[in-house]
N, C-alpha and C. Protein backbone atom coordinates (compact mmCIF):
# COMPACT_ATOMS: atom_id res chain seq x y z
N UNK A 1 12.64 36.90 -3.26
CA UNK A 1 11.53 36.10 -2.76
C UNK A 1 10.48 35.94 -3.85
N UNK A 2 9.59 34.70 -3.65
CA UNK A 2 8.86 34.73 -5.19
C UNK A 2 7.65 34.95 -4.50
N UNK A 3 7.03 35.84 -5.17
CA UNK A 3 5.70 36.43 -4.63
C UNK A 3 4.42 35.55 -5.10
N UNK A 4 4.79 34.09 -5.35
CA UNK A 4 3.51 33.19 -5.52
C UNK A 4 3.92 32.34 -4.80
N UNK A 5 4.59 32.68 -3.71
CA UNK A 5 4.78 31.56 -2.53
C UNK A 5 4.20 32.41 -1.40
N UNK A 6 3.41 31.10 -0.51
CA UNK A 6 2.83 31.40 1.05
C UNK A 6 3.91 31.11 1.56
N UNK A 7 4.29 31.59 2.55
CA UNK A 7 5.22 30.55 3.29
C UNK A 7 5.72 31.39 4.95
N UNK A 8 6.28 30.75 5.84
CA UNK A 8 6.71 31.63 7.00
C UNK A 8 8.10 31.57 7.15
N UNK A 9 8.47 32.33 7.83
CA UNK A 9 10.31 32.11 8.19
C UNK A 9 10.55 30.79 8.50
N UNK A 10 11.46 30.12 7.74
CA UNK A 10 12.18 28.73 8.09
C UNK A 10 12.96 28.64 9.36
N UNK A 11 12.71 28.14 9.89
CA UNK A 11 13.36 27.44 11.08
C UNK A 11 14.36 26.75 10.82
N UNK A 12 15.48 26.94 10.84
CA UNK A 12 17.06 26.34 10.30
C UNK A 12 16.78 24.96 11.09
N UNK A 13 16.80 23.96 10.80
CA UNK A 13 17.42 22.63 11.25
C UNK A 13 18.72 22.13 11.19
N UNK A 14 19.39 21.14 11.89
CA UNK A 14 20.86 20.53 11.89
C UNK A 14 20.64 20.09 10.08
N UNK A 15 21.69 20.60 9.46
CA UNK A 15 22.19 19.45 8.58
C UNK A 15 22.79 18.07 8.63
N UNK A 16 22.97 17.52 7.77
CA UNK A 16 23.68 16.37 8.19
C UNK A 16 22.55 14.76 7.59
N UNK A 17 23.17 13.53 7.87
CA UNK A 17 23.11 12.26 8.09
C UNK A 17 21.59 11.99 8.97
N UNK A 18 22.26 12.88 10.40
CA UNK A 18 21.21 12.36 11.17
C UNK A 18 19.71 13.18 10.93
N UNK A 19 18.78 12.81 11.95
CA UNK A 19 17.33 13.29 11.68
C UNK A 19 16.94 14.13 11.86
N UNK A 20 16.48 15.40 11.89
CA UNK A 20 16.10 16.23 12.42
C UNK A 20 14.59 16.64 12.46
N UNK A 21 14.20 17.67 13.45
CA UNK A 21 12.61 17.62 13.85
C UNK A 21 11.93 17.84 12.41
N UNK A 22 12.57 18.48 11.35
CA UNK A 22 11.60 18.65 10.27
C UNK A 22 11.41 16.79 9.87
N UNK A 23 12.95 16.25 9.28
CA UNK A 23 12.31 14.86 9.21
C UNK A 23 11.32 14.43 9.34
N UNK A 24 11.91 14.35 10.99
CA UNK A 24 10.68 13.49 11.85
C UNK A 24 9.36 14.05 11.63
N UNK A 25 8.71 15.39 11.43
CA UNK A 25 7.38 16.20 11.49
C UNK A 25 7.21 15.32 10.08
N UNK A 26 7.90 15.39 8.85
CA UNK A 26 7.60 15.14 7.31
C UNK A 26 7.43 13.60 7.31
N UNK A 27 7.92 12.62 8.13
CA UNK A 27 7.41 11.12 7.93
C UNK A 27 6.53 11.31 8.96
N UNK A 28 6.17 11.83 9.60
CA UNK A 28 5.18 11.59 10.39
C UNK A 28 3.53 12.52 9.73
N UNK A 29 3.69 13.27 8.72
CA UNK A 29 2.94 14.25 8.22
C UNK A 29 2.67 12.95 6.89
N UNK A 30 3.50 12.14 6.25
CA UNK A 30 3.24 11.37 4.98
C UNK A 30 2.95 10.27 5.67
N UNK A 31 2.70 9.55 6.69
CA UNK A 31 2.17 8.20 7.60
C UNK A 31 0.87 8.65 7.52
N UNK A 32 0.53 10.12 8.27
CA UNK A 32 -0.80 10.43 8.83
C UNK A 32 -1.34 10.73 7.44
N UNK A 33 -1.19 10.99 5.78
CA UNK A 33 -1.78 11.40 4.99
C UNK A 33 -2.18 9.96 4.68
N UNK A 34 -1.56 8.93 4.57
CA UNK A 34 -1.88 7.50 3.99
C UNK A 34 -2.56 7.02 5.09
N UNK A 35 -2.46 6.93 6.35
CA UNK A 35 -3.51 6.82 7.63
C UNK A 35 -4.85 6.97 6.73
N UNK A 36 -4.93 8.41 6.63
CA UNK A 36 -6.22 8.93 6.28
C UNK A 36 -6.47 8.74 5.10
N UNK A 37 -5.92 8.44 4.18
CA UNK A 37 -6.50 8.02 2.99
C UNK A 37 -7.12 6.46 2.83
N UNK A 38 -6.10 5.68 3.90
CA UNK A 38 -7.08 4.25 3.83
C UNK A 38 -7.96 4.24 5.06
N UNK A 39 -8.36 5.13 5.67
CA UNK A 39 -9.60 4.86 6.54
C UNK A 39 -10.81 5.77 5.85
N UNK A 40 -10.40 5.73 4.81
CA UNK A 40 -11.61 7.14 3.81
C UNK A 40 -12.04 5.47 2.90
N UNK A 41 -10.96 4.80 2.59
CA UNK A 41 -11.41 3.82 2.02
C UNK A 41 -12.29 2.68 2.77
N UNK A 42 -11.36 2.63 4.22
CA UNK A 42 -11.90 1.22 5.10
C UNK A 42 -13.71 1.62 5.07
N UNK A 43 -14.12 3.32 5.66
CA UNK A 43 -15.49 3.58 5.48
C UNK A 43 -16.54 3.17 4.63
N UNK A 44 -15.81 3.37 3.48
CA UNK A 44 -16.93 2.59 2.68
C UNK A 44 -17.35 1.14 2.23
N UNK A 45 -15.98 0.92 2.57
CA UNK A 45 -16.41 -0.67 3.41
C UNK A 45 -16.71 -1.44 4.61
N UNK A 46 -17.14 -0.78 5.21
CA UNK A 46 -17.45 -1.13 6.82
C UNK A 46 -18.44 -2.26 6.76
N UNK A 47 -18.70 -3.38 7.35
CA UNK A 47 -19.89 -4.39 7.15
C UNK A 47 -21.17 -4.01 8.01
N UNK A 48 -20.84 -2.64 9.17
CA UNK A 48 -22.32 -2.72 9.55
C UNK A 48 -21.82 -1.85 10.51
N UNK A 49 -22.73 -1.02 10.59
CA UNK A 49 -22.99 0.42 11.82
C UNK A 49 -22.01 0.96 12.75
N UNK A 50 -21.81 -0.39 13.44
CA UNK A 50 -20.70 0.12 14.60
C UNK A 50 -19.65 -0.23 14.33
N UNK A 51 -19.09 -1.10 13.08
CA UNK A 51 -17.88 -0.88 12.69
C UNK A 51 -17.82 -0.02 12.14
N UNK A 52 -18.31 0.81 11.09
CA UNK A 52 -18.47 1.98 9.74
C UNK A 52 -18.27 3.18 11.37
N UNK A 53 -18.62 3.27 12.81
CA UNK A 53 -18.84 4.32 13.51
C UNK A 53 -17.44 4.38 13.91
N UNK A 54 -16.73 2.82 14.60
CA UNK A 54 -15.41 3.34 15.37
C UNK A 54 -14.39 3.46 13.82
N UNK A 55 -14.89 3.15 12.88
CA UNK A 55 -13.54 3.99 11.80
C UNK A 55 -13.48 5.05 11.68
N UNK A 56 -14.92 5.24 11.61
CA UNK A 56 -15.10 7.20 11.39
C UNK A 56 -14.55 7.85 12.16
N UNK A 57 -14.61 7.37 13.86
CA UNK A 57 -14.05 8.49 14.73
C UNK A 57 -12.44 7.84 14.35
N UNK A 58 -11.99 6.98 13.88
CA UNK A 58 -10.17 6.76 14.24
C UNK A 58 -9.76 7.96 13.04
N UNK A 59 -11.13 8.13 11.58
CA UNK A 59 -10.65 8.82 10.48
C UNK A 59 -10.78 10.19 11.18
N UNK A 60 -11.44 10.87 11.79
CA UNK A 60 -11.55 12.12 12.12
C UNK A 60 -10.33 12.57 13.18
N UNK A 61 -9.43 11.37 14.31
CA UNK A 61 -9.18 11.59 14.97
C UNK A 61 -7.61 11.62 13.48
N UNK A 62 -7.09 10.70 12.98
CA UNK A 62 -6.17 11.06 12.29
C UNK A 62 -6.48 11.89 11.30
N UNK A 63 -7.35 12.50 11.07
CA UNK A 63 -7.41 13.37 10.17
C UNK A 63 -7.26 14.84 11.24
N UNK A 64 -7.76 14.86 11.92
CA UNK A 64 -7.05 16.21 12.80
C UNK A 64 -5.67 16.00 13.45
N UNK A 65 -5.22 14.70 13.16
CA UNK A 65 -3.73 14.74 13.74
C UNK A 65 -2.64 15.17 12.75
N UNK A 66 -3.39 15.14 11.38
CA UNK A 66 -2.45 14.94 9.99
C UNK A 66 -3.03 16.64 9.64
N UNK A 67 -4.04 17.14 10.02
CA UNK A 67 -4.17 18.69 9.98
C UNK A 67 -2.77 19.58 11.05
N UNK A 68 -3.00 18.81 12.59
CA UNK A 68 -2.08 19.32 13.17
C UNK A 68 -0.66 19.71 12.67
N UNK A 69 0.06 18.27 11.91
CA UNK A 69 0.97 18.25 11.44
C UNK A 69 1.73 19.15 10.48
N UNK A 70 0.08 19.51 9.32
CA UNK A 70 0.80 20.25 8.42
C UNK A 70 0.66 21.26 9.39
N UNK A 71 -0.33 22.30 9.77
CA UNK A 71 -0.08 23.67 10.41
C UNK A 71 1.11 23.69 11.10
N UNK A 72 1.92 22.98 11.53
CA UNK A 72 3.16 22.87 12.46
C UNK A 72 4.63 22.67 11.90
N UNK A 73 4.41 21.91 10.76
CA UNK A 73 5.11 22.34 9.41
C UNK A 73 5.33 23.93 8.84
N UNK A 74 3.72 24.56 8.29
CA UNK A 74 3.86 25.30 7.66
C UNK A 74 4.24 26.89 8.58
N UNK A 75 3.55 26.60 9.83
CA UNK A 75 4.28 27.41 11.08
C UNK A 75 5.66 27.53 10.97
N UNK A 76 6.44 26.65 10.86
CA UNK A 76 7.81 26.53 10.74
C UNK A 76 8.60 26.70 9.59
N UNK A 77 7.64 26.91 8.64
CA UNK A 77 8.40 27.36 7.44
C UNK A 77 9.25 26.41 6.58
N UNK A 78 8.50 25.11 6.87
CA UNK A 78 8.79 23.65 6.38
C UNK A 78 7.90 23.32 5.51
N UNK A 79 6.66 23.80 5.65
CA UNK A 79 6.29 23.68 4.01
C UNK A 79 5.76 24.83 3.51
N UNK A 80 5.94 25.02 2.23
CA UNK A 80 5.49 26.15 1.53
C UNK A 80 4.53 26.04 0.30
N UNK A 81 3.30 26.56 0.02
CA UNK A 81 2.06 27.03 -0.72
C UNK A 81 2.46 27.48 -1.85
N UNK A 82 1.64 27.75 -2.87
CA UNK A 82 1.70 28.22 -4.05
C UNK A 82 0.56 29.13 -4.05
N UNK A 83 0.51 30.33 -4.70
CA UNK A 83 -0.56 30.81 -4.85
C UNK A 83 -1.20 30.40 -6.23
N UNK A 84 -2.09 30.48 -6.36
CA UNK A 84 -2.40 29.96 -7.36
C UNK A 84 -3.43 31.62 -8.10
N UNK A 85 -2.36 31.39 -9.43
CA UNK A 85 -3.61 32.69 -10.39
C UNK A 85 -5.20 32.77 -10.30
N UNK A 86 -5.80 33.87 -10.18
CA UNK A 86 -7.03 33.71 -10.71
C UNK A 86 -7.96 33.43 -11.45
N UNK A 87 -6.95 33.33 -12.87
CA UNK A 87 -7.65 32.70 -13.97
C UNK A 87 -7.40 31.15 -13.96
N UNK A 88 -6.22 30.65 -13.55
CA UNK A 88 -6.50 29.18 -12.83
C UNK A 88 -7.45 29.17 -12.08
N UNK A 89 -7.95 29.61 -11.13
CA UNK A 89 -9.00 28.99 -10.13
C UNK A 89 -10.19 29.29 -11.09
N UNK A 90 -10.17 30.61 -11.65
CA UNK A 90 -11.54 30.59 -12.47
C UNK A 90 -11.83 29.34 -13.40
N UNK A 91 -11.00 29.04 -14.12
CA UNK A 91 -11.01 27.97 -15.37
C UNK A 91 -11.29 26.68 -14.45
N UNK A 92 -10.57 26.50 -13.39
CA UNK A 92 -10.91 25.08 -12.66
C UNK A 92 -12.34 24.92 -12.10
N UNK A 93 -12.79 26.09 -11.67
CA UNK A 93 -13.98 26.58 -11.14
C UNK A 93 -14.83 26.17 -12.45
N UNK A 94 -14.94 26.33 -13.61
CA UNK A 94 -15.83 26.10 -14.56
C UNK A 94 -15.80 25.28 -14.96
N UNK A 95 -14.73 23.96 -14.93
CA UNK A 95 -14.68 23.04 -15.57
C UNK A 95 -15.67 21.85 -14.50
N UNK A 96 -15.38 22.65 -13.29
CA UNK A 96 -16.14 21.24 -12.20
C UNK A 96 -17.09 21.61 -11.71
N UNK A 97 -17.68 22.98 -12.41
CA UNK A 97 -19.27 23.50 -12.41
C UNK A 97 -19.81 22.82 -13.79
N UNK A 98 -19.08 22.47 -14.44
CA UNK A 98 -19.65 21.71 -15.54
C UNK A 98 -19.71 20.34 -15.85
N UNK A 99 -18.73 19.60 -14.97
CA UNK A 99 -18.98 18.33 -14.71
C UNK A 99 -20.11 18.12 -13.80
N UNK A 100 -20.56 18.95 -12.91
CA UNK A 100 -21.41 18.73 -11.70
C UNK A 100 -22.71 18.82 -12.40
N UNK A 101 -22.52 19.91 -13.55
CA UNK A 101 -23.86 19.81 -14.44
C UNK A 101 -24.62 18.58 -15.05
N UNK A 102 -23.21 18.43 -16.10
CA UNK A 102 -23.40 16.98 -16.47
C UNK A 102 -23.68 15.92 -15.29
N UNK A 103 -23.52 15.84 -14.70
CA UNK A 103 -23.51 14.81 -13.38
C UNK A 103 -25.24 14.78 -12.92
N UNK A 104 -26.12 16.16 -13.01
CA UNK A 104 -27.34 16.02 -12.45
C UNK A 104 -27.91 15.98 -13.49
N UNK A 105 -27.48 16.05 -14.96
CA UNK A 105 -28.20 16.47 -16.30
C UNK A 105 -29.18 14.83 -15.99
């Protein structure tokens, strides 16, 4: 087992041709990520109040449907994490504490 993986017991699915529930969870998990990526876009183009309001709630409502998805995935042991080193997160950590600098400089 590689000890820089998160992950839970896999849930065996049918092999084969035909579809199975992971499939179906994984196109339905990559629909709901592009869902939410163009209603992050439609927002900032909204022409006025109460359109910019009913996108927001359709983005929040697919954005907790595309949260559901992965936890139900990764429950199942259909998708799996990386851990990531500490000196990676440190180094990433400083590089976008230093853009943010530059950014208010």
């Amino acid at each position: 087992m590689n000890n820089n993986q998160i992950k839970n017991p896999k849930t065996e699915v049918p092999t084969g041709i035909a579809l199975n529930d992971k499939d179906y969870l994984d196109s339905l998990l990559s629909c709901l990520k592009e869902m939410v990526k163009n209603y992050a876009t439609v927002l900032t183009e909204a022409s006025n109040e109460s359109l910019y309001q009913q996108y927001k709630t359709m983005f929040e409502n697919y954005s907790d449907l595309q949260r559901e998805a992965f936890e139900l995935m990764f429950r199942k042991g259909w998708y799996v994490l990386e851990k990531a080193e500490g000196q990676k997160i440190n180094t990433k950590f400083q590089t976008l504490s230093k853009e943010l600098a530059d950014l208010n400089a």
